[in-house]
C-alpha atoms as a PDB file:
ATOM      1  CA  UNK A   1     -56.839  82.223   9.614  1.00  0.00           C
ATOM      2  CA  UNK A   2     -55.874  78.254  10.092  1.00  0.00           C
ATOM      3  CA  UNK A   3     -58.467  76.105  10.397  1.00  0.00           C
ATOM      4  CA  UNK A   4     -60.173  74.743  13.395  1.00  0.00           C
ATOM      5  CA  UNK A   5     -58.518  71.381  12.802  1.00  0.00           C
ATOM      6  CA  UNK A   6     -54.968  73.394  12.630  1.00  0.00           C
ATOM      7  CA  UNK A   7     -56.100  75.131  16.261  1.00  0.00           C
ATOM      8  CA  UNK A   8     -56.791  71.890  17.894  1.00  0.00           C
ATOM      9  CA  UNK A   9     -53.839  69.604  16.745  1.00  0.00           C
ATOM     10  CA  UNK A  10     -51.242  70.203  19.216  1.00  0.00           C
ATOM     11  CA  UNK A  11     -47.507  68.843  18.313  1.00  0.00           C
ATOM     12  CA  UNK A  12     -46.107  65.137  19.229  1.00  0.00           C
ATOM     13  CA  UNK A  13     -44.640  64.918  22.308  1.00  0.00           C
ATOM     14  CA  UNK A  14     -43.992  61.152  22.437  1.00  0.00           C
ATOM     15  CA  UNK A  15     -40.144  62.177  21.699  1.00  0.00           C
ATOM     16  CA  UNK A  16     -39.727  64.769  24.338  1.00  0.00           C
ATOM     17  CA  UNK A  17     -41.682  62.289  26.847  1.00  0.00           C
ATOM     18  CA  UNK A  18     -39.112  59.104  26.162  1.00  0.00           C
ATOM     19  CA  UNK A  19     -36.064  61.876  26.260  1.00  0.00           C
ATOM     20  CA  UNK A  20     -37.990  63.113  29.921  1.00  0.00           C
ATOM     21  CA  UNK A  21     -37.608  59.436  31.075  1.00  0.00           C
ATOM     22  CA  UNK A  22     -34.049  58.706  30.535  1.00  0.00           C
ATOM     23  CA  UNK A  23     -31.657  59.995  32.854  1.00  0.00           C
ATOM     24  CA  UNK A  24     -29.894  62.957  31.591  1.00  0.00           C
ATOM     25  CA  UNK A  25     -26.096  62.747  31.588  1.00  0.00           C
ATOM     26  CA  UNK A  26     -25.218  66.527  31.734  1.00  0.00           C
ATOM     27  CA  UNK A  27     -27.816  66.722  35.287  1.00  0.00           C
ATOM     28  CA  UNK A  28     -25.192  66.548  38.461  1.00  0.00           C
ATOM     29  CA  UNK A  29     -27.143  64.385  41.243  1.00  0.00           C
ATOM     30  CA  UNK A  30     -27.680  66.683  44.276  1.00  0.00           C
ATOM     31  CA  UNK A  31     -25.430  66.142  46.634  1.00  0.00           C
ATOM     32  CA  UNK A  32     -25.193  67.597  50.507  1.00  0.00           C
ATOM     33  CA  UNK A  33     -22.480  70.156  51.206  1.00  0.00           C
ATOM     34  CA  UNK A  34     -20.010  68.370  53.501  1.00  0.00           C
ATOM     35  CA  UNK A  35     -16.834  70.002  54.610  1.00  0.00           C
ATOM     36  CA  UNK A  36     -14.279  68.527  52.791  1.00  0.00           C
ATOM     37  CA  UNK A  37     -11.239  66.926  54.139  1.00  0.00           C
ATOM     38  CA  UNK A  38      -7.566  67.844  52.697  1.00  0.00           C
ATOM     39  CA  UNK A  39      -6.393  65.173  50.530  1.00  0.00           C
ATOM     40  CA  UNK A  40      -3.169  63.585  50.665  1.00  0.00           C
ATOM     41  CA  UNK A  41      -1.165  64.439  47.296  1.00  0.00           C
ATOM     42  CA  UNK A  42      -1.265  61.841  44.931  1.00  0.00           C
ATOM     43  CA  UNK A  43      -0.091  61.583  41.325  1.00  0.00           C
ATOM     44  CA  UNK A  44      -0.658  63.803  38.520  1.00  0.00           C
ATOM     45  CA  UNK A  45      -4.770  62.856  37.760  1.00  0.00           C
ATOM     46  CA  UNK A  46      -5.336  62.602  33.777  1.00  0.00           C
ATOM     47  CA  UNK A  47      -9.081  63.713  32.559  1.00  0.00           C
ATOM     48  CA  UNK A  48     -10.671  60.829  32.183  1.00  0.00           C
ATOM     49  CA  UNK A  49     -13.797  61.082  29.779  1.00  0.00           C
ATOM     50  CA  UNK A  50     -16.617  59.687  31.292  1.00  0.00           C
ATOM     51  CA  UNK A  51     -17.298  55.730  30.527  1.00  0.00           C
ATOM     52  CA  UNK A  52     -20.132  55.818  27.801  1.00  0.00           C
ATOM     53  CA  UNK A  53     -23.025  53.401  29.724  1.00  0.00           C
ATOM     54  CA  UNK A  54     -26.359  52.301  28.461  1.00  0.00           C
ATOM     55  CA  UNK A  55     -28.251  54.739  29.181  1.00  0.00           C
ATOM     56  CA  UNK A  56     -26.177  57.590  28.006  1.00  0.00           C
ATOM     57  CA  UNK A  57     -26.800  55.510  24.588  1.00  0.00           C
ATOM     58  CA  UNK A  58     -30.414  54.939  25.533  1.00  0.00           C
ATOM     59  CA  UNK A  59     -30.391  58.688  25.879  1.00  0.00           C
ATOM     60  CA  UNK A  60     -28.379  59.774  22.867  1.00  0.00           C
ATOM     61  CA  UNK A  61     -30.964  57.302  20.449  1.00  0.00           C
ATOM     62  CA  UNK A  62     -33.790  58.707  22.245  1.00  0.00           C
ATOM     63  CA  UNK A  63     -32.761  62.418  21.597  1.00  0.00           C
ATOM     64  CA  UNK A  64     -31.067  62.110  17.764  1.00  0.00           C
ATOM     65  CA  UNK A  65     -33.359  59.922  15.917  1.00  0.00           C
ATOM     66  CA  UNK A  66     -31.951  57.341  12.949  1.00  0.00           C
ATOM     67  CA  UNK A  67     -29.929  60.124  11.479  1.00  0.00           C
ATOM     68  CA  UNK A  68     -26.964  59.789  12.210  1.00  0.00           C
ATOM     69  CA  UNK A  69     -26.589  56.278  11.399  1.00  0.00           C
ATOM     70  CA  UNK A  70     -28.673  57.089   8.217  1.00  0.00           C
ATOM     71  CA  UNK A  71     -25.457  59.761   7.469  1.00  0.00           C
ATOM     72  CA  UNK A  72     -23.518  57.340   8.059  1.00  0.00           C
ATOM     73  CA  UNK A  73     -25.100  54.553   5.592  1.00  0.00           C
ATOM     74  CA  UNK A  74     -25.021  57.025   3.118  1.00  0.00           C
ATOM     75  CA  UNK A  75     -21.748  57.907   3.184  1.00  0.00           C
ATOM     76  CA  UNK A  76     -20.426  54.089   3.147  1.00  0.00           C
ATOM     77  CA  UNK A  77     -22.692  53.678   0.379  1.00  0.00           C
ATOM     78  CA  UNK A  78     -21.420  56.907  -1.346  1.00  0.00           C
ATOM     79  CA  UNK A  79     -17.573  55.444  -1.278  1.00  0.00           C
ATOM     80  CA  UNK A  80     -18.354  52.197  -2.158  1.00  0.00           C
ATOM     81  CA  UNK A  81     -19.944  53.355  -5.376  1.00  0.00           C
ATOM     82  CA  UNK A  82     -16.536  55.053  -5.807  1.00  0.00           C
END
């Protein structure tokens, strides 16, 4: 049986509040159905990926912590040792 100190602590949520406040960059904005005109044809369009901004970094810090970049210290420290 956990202790009434166990049954009263409830988990951090300071992490999942800061991630609530940036903007998500999977969520579509809502847009209004409008009937959509034909377009003229126009060259071959390439996928463009998406233009990383501020807050997608913002957003990406917010979610994953230090740990990637600690990884990544690690492994530059790893193969300069080498």
């Amino acid at each position: 049986m956990p202790s009434s100190r166990c049954a009263t602590r409830r988990p951090c949520r300071c992490r999942a509040r800061r991630a609530e406040a940036l903007p998500q960059p999977h969520a579509a904005p809502a847009a209004p159905a409008a009937p959509a005109a034909p377009a003229a044809p126009a060259a071959p369009a390439a996928p463009a990926a998406p233009a990383a901004s501020a807050d997608d970094a913002r957003y990406r810090r917010a979610v994953l912590g230090a740990w990637p970049m600690m990884r990544l210290n690690a492994r530059l420290n790893d193969a300069s040792d080498s």
